[in-house]
Protein backbone atom coordinates (compact mmCIF):
# COMPACT_ATOMS: atom_id res chain seq x y z
CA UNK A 1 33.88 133.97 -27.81
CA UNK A 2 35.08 136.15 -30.72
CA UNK A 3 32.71 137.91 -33.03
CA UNK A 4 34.42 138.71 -36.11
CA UNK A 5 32.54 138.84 -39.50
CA UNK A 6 34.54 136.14 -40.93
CA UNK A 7 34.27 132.53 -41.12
CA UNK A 8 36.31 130.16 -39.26
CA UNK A 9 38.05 127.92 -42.55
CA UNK A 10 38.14 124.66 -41.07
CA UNK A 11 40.45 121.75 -42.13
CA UNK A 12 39.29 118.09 -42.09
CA UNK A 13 41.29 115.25 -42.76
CA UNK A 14 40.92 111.68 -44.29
CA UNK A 15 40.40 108.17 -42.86
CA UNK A 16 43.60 106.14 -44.36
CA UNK A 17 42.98 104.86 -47.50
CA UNK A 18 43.27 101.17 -46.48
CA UNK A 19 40.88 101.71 -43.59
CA UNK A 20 38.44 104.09 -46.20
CA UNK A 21 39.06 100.94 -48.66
CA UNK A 22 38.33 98.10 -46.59
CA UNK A 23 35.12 99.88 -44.64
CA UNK A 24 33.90 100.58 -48.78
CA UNK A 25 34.32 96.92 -49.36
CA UNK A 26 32.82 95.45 -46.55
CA UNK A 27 29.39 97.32 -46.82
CA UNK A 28 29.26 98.50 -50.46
CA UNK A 29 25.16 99.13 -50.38
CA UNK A 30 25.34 101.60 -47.62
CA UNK A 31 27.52 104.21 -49.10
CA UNK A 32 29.60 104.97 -46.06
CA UNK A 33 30.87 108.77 -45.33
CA UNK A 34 33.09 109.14 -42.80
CA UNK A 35 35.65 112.60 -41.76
CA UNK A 36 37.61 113.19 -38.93
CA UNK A 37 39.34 116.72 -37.26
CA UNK A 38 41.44 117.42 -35.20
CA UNK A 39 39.56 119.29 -32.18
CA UNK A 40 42.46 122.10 -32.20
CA UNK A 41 40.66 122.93 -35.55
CA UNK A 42 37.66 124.75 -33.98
CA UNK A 43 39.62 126.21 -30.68
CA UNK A 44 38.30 129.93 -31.42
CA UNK A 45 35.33 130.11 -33.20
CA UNK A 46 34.05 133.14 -34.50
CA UNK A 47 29.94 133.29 -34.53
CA UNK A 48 29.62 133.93 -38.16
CA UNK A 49 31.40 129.97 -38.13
CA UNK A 50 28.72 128.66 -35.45
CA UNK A 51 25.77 130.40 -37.42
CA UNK A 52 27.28 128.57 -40.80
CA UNK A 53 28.01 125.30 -39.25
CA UNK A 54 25.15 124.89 -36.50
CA UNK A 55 20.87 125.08 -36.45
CA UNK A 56 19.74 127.79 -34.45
CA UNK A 57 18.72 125.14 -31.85
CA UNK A 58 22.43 123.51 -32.02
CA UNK A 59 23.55 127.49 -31.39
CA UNK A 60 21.40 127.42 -28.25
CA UNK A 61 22.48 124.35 -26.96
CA UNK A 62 25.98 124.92 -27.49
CA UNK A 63 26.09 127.90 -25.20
CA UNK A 64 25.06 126.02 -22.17
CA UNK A 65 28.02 123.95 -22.51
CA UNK A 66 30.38 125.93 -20.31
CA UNK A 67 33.27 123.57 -19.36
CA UNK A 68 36.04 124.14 -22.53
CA UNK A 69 36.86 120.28 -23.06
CA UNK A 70 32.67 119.32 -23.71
CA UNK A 71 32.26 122.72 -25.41
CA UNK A 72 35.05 121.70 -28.10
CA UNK A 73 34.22 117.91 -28.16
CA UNK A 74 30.18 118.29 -28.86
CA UNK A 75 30.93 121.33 -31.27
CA UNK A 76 33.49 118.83 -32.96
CA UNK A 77 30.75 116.03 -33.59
CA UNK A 78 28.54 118.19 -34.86
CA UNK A 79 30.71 119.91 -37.40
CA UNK A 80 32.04 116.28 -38.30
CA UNK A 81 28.65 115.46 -38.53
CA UNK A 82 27.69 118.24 -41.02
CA UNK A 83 30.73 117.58 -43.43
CA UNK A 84 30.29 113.49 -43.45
CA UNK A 85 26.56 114.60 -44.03
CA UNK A 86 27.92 116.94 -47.28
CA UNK A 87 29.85 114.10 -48.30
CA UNK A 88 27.49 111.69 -48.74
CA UNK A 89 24.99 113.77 -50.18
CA UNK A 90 27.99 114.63 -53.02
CA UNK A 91 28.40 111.14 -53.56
CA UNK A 92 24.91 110.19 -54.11
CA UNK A 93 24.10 112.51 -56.60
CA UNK A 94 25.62 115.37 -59.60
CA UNK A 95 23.99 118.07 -58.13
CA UNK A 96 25.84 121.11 -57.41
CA UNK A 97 23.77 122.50 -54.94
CA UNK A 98 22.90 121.07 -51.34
CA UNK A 99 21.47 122.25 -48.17
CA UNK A 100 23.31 124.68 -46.19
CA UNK A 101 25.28 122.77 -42.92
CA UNK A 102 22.93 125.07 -40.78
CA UNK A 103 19.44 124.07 -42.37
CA UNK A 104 19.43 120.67 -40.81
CA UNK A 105 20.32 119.49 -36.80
CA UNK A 106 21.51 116.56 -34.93
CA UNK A 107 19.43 115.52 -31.97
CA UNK A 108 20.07 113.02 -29.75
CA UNK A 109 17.37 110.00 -28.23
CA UNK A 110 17.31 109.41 -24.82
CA UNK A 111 19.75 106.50 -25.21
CA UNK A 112 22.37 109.09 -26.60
CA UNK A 113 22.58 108.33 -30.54
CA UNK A 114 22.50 111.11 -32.88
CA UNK A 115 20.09 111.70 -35.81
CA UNK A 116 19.57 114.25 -37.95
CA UNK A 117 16.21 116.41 -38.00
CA UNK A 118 14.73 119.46 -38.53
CA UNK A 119 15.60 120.01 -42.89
CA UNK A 120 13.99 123.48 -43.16
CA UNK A 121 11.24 123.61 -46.03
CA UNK A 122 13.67 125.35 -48.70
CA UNK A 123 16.39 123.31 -48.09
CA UNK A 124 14.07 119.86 -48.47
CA UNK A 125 12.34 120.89 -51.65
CA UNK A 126 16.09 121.37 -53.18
CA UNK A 127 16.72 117.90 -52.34
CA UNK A 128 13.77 116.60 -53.88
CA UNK A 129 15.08 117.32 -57.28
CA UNK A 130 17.70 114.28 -56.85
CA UNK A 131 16.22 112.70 -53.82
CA UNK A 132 12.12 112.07 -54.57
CA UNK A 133 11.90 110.30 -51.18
CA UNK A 134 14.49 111.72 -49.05
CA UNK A 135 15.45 110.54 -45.46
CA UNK A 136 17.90 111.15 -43.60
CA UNK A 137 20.66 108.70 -43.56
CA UNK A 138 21.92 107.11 -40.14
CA UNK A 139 24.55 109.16 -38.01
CA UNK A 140 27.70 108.15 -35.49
CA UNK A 141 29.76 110.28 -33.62
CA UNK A 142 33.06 110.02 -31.60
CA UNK A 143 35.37 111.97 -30.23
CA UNK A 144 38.63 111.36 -28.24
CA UNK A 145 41.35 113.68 -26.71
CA UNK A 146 42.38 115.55 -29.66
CA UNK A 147 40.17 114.04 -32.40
CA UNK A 148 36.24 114.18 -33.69
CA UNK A 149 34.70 112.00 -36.11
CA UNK A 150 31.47 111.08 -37.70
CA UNK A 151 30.42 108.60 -40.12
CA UNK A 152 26.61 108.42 -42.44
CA UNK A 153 25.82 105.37 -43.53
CA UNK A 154 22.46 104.32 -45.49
CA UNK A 155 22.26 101.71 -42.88
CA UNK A 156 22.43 101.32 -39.30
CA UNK A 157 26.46 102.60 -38.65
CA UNK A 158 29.15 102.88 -35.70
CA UNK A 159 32.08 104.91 -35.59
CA UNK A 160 34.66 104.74 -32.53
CA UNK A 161 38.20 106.59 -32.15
CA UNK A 162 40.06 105.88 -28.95
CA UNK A 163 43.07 106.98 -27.70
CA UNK A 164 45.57 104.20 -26.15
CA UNK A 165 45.43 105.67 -22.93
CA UNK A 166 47.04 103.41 -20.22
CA UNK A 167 43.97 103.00 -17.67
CA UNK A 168 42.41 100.58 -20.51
CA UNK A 169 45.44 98.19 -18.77
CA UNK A 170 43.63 98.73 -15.20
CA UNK A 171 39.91 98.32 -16.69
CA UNK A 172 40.88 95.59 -19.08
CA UNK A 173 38.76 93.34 -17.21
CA UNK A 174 35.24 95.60 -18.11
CA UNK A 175 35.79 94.99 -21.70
CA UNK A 176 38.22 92.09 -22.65
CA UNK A 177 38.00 88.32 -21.81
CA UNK A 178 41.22 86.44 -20.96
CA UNK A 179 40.19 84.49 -24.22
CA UNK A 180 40.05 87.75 -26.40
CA UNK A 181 43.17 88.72 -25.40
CA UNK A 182 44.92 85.88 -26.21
CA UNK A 183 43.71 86.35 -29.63
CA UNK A 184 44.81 89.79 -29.96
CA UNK A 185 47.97 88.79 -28.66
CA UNK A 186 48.34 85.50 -31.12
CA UNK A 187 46.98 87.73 -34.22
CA UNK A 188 48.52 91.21 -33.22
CA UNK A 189 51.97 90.45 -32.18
CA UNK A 190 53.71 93.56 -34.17
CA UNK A 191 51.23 95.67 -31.37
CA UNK A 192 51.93 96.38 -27.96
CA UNK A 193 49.65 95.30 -25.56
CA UNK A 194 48.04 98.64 -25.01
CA UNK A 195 47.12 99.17 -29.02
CA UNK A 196 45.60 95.53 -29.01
CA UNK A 197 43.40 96.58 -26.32
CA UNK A 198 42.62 100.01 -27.69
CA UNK A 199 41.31 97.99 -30.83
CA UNK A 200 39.30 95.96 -29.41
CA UNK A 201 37.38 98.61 -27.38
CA UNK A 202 37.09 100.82 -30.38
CA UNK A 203 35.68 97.92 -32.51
CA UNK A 204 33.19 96.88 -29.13
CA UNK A 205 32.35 100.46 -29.09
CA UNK A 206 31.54 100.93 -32.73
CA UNK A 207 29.30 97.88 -32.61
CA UNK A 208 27.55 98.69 -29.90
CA UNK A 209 26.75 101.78 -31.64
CA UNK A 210 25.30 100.01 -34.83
CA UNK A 211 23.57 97.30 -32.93
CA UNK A 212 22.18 100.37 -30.57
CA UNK A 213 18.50 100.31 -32.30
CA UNK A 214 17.82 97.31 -31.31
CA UNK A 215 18.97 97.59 -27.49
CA UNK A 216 22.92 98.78 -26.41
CA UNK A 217 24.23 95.57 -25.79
CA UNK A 218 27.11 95.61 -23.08
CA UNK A 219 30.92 94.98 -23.84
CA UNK A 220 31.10 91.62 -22.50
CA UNK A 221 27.62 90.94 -24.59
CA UNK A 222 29.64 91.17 -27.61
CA UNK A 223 32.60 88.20 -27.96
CA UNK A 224 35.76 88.55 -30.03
CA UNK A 225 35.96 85.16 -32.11
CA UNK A 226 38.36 86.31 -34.92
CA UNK A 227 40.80 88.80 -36.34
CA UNK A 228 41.53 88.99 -40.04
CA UNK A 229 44.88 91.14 -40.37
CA UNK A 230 45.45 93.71 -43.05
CA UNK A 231 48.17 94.85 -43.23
CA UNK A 232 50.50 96.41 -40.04
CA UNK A 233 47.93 99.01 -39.59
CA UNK A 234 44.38 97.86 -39.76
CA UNK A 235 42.18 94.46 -39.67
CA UNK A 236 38.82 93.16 -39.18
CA UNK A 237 37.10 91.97 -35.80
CA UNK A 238 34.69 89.56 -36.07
CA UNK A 239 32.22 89.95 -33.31
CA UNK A 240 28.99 87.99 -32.13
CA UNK A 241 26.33 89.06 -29.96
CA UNK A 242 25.36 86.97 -27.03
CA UNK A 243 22.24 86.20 -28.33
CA UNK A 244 22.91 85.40 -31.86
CA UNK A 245 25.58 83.05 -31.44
CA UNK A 246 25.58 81.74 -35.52
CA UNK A 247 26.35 85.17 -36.91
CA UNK A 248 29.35 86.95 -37.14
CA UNK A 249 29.71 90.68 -38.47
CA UNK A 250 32.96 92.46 -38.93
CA UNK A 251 34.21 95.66 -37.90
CA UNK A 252 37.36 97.59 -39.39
CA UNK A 253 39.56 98.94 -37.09
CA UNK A 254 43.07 100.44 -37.40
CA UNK A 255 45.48 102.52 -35.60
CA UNK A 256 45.78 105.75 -36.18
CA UNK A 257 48.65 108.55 -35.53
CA UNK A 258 50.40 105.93 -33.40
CA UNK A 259 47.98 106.35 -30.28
CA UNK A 260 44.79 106.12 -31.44
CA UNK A 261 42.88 103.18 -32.87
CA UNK A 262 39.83 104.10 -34.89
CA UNK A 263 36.80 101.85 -36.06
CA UNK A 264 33.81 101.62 -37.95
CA UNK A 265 31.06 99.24 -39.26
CA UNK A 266 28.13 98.88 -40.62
CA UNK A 267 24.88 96.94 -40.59
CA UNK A 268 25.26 94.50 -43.09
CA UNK A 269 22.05 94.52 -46.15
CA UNK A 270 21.99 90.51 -45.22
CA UNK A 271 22.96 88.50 -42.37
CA UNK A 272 26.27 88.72 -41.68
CA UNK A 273 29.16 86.77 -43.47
CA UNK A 274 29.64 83.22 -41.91
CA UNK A 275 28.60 81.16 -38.82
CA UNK A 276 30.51 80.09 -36.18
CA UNK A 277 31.79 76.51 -35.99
């Protein structure tokens, strides 16, 4: 890995505006922060970059990822993780200065979702100044192919990008009902068959994700019962869990770059929007 003295300037990119819009609509109280980067990004990265971006600990567990592809991918989340974490913090309050990236980590429970832990004492007592009680907000991370992304929400979030790779046609089956895909097909028409599907895992994914505190439920624990179109790009699933049948909560998904679909939601400050009849 190369050592130079200089930082690695690393690029970020938006969600689309529509998406950004219609995720800021649908869950307005918990502030969502979301960025995404493309992994090519952070292909060399020099170790004055690591030792700005990344916790001692992070630095550590970083090196024992040998194989290139999960190097780059859980160095991409992290970093994502960091800047969505900046971004939030920016939005919350006027103050110009914030904790470095490197004075807080992400850790993982056994169950695989990341949190962030381990504010060092200088950095916390800055915070205080805006934040009396601060906490952490909630974290989600994804990455796929050539893409990383992370979302903070105040609230229990999920964040999913997938790219429309064509063994979702052979596993279809693991993740889609014959029922849900006649409603992607009836709702969806302008999309091929392989974006419809890569939407609705995304959107599965990102929900199981949110609703991952409370158990991960599986794919076919979570039922497609309607699609709200918005637009040729992006729309809103409307999922139920098995066992709370009444309830429906939304995700946002759209497709991004052509061959990816990308969602995100929320958990909702009430119950979520309408029952099912």
């Amino acid at each position: 890995m190369p050592t130079s003295n200089r930082k690695q300037v690393i690029i970020f990119e938006s969600i689309p505006m529509g998406l950004s819009d219609l995720v800021s609509t649908l869950f307005p109280h918990s502030f969502p922060a979301t960025v995404i980067m493309p992994l090519k990004n952070i292909e060399e990265q020099t170790k004055d970059t690591l030792e700005y971006w990344l916790h001692k600990k992070e630095i550590t567990q970083l090196a024992g990822y040998l194989h290139k592809k999960r190097h780059k991918e859980w160095l991409g989340g992290r970093v994502c993780s960091k800047q969505a974490l900046r971004v939030f913090l920016r939005q919350q309050t006027k103050q110009a200065l914030l904790p470095e990236h490197h004075q807080c980590r992400v850790a993982s429970t056994e169950s695989g979702r990341p949190y962030f832990t381990g504010l060092e004492a200088a950095a916390f007592s800055l915070l205080e100044f805006s934040f009396p009680e601060f906490s952490f907000p909630e974290l989600s991370i994804s990455h796929s192919r050539d893409f990383a992304t992370a979302m903070i929400s105040r609230t229990h979030c999920g964040i999913d990008i997938q790219y429309s790779a064509e063994n979702l046609h052979r596993v279809k089956e693991r993740f889609c009902t014959k029922e849900e895909e006649y409603l992607l097909q009836k709702s969806l028409p302008h999309l091929s068959s392989l974006s419809q599907l890569t939407l609705l895992w995304s959107g599965k994914e990102a929900a199981k994700k949110m609703l991952s505190p409370t158990g991960i439920p599986g794919f076919h624990e979570l039922t497609l019962q309607k699609l709200d179109p918005q637009g040729p790009s992006n729309t809103l699933l409307y999922f139920t869990r098995s066992n709370e049948q009444n309830s429906l909560f939304p995700v946002a998904a759209g497709i991004l770059n052509t061959s990816y679909a990308l969602a995100l939601c929320c958990q909702p400050d009430k119950p979520p929007h309408s029952t099912v009849k």
